[in-house]
N, C-alpha and C. Protein backbone atom coordinates (compact mmCIF):
# COMPACT_ATOMS: atom_id res chain seq x y z
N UNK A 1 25.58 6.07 -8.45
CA UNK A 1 27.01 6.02 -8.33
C UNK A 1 27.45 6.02 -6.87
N UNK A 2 26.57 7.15 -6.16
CA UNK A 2 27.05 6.79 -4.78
C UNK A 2 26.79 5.51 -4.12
N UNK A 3 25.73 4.63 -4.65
CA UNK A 3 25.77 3.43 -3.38
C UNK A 3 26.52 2.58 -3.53
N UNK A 4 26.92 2.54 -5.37
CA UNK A 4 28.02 1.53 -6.08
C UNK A 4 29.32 1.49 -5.19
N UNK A 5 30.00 2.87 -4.79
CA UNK A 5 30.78 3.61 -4.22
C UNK A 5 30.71 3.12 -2.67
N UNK A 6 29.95 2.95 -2.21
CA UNK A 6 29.94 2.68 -1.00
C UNK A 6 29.53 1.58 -0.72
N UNK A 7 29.04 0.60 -1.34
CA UNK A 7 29.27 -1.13 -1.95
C UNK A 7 30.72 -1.64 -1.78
N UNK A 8 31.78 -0.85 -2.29
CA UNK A 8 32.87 -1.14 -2.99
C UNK A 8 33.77 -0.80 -1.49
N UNK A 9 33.24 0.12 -0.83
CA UNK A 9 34.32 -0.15 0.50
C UNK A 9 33.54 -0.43 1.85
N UNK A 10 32.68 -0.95 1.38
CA UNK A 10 32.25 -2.18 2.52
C UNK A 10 30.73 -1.16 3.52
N UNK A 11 30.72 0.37 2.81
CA UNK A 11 29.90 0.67 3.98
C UNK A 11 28.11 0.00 4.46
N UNK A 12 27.73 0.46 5.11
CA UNK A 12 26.45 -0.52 5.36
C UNK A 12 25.51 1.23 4.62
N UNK A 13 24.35 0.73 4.02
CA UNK A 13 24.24 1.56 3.74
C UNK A 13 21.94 1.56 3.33
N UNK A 14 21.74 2.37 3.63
CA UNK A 14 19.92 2.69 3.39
C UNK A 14 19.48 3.32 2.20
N UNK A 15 19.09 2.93 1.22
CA UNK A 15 18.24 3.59 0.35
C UNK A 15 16.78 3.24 0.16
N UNK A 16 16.12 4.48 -0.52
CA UNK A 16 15.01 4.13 -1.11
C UNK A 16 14.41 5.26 -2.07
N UNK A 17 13.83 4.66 -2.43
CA UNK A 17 13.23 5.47 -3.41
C UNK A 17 11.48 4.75 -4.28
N UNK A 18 11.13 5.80 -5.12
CA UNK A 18 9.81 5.48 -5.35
C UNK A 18 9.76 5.26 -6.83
N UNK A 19 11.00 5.39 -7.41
CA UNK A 19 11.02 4.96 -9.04
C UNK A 19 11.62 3.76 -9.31
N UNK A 20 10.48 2.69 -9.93
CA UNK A 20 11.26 1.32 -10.11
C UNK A 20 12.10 1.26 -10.73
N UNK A 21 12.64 1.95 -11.48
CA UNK A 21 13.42 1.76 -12.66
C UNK A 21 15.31 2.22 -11.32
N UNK A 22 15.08 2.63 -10.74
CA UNK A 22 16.34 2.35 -9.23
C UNK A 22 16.08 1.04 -8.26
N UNK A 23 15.28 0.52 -8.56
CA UNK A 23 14.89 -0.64 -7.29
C UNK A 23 16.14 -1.21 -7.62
N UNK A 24 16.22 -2.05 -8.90
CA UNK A 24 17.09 -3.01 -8.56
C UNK A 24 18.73 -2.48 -8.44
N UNK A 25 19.30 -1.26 -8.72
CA UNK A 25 20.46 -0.94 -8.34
C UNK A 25 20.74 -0.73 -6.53
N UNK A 26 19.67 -0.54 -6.63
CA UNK A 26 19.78 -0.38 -5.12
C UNK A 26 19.74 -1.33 -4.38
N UNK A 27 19.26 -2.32 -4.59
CA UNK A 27 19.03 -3.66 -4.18
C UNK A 27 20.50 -4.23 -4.34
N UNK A 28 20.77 -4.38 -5.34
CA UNK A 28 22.25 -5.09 -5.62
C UNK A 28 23.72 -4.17 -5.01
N UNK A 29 23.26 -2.59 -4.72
CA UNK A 29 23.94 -2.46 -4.33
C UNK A 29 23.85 -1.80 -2.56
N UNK A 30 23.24 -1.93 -1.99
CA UNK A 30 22.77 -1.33 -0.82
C UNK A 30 22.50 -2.38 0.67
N UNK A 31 22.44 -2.21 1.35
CA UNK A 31 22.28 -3.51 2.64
C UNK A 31 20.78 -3.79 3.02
N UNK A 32 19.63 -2.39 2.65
CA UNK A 32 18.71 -2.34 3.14
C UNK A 32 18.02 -1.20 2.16
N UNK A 33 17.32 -1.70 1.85
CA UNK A 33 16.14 -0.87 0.49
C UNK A 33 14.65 -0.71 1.27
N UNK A 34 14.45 0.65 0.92
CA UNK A 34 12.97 0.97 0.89
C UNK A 34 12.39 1.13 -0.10
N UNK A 35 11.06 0.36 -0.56
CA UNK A 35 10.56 0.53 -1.92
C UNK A 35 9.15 1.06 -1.54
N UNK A 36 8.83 2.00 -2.49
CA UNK A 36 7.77 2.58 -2.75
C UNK A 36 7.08 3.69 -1.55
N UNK A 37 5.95 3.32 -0.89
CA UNK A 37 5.66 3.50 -0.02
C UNK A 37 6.25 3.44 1.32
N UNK A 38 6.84 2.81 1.82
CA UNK A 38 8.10 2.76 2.94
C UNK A 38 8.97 4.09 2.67
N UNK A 39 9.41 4.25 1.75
CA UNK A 39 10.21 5.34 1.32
C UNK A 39 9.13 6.52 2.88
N UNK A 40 8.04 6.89 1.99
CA UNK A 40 7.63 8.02 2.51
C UNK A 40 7.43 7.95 4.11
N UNK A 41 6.82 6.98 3.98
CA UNK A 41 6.39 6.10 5.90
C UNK A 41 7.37 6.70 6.42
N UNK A 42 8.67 6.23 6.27
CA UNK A 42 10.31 6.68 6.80
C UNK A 42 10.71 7.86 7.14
N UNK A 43 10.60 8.46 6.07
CA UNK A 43 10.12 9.81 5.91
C UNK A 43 9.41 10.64 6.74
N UNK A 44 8.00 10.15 6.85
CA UNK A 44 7.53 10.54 8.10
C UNK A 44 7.37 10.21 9.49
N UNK A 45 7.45 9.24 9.70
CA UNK A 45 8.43 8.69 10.90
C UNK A 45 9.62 9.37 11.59
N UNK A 46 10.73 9.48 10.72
CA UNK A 46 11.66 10.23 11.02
C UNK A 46 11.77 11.82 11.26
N UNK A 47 10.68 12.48 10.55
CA UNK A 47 10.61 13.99 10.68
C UNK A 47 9.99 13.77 12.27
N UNK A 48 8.32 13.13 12.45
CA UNK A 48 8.04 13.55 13.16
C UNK A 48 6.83 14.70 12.94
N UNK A 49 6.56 14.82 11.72
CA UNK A 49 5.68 15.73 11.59
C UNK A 49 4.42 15.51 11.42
N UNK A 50 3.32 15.69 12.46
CA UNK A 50 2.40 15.73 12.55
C UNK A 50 1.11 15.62 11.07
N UNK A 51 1.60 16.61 10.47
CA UNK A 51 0.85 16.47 9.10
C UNK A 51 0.92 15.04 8.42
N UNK A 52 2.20 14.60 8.09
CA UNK A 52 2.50 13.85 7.50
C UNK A 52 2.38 12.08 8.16
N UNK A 53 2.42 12.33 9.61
CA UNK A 53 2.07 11.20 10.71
C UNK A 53 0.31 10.96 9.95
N UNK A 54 -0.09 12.12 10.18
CA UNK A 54 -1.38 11.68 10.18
C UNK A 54 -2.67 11.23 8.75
N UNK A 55 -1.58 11.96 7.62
CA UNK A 55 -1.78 11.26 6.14
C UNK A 55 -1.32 9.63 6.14
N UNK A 56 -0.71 9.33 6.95
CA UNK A 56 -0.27 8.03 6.86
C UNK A 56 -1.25 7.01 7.26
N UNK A 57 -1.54 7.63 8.64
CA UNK A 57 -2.33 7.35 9.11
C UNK A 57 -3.87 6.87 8.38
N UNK A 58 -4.01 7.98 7.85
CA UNK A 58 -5.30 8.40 7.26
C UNK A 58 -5.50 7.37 5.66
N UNK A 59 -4.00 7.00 5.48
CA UNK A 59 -3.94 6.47 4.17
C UNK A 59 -4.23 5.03 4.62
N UNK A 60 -3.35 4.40 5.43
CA UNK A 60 -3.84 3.20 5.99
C UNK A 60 -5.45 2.91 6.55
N UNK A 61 -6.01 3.56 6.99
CA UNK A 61 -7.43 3.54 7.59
C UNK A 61 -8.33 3.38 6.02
N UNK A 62 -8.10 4.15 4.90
CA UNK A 62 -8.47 3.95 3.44
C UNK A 62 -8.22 2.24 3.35
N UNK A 63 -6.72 2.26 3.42
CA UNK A 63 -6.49 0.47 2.32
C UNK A 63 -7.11 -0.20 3.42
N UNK A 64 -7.60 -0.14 4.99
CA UNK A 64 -8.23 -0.93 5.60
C UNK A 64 -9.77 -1.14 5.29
N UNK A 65 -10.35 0.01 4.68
CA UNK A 65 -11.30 -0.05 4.56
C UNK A 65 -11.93 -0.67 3.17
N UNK A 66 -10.89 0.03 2.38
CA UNK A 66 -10.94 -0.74 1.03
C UNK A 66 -11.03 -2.11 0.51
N UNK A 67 -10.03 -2.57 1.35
CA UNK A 67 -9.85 -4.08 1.46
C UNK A 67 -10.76 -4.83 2.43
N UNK A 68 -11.52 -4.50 3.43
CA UNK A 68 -12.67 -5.14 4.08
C UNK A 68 -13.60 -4.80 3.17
N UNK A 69 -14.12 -4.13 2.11
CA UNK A 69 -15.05 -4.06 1.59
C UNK A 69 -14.86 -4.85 0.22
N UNK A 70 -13.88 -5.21 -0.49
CA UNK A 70 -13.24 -5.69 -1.05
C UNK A 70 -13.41 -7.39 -0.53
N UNK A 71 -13.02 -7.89 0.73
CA UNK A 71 -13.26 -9.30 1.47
C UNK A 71 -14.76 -9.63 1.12
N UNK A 72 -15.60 -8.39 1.82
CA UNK A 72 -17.29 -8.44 2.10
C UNK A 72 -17.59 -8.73 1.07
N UNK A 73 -17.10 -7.91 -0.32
CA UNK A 73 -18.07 -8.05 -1.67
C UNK A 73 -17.65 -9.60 -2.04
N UNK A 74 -16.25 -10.18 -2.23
CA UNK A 74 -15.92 -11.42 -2.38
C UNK A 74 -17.04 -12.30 -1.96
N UNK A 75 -17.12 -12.30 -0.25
CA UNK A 75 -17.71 -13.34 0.34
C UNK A 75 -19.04 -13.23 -0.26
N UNK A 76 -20.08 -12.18 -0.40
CA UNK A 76 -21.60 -12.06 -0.59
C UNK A 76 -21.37 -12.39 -2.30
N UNK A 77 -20.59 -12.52 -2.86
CA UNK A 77 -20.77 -12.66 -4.54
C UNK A 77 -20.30 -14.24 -4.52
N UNK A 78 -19.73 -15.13 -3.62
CA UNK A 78 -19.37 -16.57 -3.66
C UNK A 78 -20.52 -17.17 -2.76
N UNK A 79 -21.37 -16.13 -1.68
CA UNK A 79 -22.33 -17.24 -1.40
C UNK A 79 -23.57 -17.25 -2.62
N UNK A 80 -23.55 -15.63 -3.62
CA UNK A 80 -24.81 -15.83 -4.17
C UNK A 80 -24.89 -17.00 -5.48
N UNK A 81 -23.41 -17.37 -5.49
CA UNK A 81 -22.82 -18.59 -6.70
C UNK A 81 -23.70 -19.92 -6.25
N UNK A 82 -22.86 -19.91 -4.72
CA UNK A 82 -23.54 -21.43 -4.15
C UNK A 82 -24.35 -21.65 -3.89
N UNK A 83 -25.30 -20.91 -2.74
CA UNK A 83 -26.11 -21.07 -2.24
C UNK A 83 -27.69 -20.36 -2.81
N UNK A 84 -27.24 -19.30 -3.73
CA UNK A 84 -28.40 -18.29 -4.17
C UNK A 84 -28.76 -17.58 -3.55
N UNK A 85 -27.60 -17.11 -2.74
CA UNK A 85 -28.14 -15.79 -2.03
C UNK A 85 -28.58 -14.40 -3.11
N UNK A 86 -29.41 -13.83 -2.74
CA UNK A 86 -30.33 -12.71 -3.30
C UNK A 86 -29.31 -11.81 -3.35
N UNK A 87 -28.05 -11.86 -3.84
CA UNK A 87 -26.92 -10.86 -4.11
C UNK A 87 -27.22 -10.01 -5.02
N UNK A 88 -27.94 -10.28 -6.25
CA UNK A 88 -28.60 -8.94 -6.86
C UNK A 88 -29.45 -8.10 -6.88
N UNK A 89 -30.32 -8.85 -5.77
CA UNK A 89 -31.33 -7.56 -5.33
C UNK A 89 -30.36 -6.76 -4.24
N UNK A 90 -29.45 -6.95 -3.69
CA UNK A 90 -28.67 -6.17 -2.94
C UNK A 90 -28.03 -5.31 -3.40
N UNK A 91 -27.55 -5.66 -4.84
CA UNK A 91 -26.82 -4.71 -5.53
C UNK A 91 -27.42 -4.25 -5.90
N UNK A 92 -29.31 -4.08 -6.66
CA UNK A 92 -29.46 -3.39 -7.08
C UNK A 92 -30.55 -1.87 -5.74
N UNK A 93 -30.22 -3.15 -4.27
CA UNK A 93 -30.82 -2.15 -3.39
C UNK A 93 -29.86 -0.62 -3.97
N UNK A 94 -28.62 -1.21 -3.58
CA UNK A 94 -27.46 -0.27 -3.24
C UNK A 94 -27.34 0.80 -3.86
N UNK A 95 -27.52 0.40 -5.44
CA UNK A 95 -27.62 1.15 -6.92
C UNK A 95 -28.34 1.98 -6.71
N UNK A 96 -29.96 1.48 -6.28
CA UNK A 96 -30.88 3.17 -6.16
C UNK A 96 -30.85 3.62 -5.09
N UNK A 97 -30.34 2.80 -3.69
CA UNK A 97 -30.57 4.49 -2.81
C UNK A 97 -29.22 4.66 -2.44
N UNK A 98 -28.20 4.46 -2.56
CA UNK A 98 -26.83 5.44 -2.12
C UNK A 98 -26.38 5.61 -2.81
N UNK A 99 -26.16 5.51 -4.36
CA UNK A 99 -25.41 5.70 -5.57
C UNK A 99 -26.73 6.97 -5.96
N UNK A 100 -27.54 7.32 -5.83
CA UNK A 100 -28.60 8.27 -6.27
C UNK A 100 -28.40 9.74 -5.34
């Protein structure tokens, strides 16, 4: 109700939030939306607080890592298609000595 409200007399206005089921009111009614994750980023950005700087931090360094390992497995599972690279003796190196 409040952003409807402040839609209606022109103010410029920031929301966000982390429940989709508000995305799109906010969207239709707001100048500038934060969705999901941004929400919190903002959040901690703006405090300034150390703890929370550095979960961010710490969370990004994860999806970086996730996702280069994620690229790596892609690439070594499309050369063992084409070329026959020995991709399953790799996987099954992997299987017995670091999964054990």
């Amino acid at each position: 109700m409040l952003a409807e409200t402040g839609n209606s007399i022109g103010a410029i206005q920031i929301a966000g939030t982390a429940e989709p089921a508000q995305l799109p009111f906010f969207v239709a009614a707001c100048d500038y939306t934060l969705i999901g994750e941004e929400f919190f980023a903002a959040s901690a950005y703006l405090s300034g607080d150390p703890d929370q700087l550095g979960s961010l931090q710490g969370q990004d360094l994860g999806k970086f890592v996730v996702g280069t390992l994620l690229v790596w497995g892609s690439l070594c599972a499309t050369l063992a298609v084409l070329i026959g690279w020995p991709f399953p003796e790799i996987v099954d190196y992997l299987r017995n000595t670091v999964l054990k």
